[in-house]
C-alpha atoms as a PDB file:
ATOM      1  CA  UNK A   1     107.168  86.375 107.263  1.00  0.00           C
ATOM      2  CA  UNK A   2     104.207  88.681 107.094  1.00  0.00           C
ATOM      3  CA  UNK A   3     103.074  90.153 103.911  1.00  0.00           C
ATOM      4  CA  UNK A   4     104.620  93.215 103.100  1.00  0.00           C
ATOM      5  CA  UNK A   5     101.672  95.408 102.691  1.00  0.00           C
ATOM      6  CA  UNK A   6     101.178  94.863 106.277  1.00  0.00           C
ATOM      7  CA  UNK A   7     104.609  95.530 108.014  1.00  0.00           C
ATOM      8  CA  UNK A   8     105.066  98.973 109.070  1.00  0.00           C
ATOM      9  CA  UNK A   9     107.987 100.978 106.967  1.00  0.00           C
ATOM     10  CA  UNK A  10     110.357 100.498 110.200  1.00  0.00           C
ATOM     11  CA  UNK A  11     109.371  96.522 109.616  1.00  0.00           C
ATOM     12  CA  UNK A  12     110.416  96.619 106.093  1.00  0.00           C
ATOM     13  CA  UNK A  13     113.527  98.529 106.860  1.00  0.00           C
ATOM     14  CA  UNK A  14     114.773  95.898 109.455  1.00  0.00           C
ATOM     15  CA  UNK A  15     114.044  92.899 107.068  1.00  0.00           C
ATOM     16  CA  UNK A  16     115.714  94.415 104.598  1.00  0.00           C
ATOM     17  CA  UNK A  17     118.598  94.815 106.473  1.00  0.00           C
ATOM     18  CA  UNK A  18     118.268  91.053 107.757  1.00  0.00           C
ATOM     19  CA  UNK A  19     118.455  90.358 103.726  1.00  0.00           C
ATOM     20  CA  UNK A  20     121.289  92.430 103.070  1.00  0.00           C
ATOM     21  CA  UNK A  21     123.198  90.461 105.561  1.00  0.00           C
ATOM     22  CA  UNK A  22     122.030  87.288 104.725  1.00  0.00           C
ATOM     23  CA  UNK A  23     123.678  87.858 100.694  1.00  0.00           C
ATOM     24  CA  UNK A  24     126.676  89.336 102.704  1.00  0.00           C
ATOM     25  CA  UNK A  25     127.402  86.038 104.230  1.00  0.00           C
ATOM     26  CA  UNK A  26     126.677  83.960 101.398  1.00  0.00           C
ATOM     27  CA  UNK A  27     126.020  80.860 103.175  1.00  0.00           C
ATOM     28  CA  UNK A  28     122.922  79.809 102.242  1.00  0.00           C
ATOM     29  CA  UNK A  29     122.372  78.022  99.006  1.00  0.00           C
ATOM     30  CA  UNK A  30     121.917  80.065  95.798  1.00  0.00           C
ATOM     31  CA  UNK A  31     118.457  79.014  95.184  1.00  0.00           C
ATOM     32  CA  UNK A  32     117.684  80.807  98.329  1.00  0.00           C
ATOM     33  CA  UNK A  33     119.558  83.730  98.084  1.00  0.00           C
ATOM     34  CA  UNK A  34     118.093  84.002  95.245  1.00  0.00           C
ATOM     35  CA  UNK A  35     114.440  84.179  96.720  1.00  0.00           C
ATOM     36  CA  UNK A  36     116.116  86.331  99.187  1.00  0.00           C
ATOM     37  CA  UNK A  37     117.100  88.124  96.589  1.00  0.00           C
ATOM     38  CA  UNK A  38     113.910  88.752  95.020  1.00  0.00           C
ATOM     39  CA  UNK A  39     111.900  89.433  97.949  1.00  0.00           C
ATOM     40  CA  UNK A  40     114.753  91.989  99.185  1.00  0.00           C
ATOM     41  CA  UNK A  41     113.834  93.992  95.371  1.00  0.00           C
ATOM     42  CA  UNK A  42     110.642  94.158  96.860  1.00  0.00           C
ATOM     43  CA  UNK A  43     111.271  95.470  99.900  1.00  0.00           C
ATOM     44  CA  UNK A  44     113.058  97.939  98.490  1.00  0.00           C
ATOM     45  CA  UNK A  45     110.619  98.795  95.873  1.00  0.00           C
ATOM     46  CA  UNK A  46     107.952  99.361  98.114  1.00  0.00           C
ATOM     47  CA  UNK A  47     110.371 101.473 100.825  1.00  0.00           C
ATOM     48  CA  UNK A  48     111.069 103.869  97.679  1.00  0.00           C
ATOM     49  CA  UNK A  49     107.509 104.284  97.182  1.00  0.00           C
ATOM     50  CA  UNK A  50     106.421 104.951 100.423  1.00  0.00           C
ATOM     51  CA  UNK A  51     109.354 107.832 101.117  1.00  0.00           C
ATOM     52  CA  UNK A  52     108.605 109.036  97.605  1.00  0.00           C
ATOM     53  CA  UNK A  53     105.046 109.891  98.850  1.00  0.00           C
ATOM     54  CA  UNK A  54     105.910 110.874 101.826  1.00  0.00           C
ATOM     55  CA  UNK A  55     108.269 113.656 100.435  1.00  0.00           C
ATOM     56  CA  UNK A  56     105.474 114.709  98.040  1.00  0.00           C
ATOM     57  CA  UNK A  57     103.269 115.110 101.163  1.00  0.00           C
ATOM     58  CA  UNK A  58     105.766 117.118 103.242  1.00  0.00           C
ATOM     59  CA  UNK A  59     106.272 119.466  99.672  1.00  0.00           C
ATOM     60  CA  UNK A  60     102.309 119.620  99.253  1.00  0.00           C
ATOM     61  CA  UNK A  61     102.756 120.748 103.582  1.00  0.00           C
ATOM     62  CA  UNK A  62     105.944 122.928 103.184  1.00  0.00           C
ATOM     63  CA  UNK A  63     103.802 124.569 100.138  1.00  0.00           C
ATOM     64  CA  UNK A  64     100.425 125.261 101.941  1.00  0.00           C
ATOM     65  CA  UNK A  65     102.155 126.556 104.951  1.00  0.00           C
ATOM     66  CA  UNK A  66     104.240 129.237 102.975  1.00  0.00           C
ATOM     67  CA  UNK A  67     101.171 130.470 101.134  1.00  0.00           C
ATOM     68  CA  UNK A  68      99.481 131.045 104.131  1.00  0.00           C
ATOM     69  CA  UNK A  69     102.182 132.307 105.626  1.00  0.00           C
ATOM     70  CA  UNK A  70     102.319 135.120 102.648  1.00  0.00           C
ATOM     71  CA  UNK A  71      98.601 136.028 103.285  1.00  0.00           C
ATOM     72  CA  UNK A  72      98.970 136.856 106.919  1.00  0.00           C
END
């Protein structure tokens, strides 16, 4: 698998789905899904930072747009 820091947010998503599924079905051994584990905290991790900036950016928008909206 790529690196994280260079699959696109859809990418991430989809793996972390795979994971998901992969501790749903339990049938690997639990050394694995333990690294599965792991690298599924990751994903996540990283998905929550990137929607956390991208809802500051769309506040910072939303905000710029309404003040220039009030000094038309």
């Amino acid at each position: 698998m790529k690196q994280k820091s260079t699959l696109s947010f859809e990418e991430q998503f989809k793996r972390l789905e795979e994971i998901v599924e992969l501790l749903d079905s339990g049938d690997a051994p639990l050394e694995e899904l333990l690294k599965i584990f792991e690298e599924g905290m990751q994903l996540a991790k990283s998905l929550r930072e990137f929607l956390s900036k991208a809802e500051q950016k769309v506040i910072e928008i939303s905000g710029k747009t309404k003040v220039e909206e009030e000094n038309v």
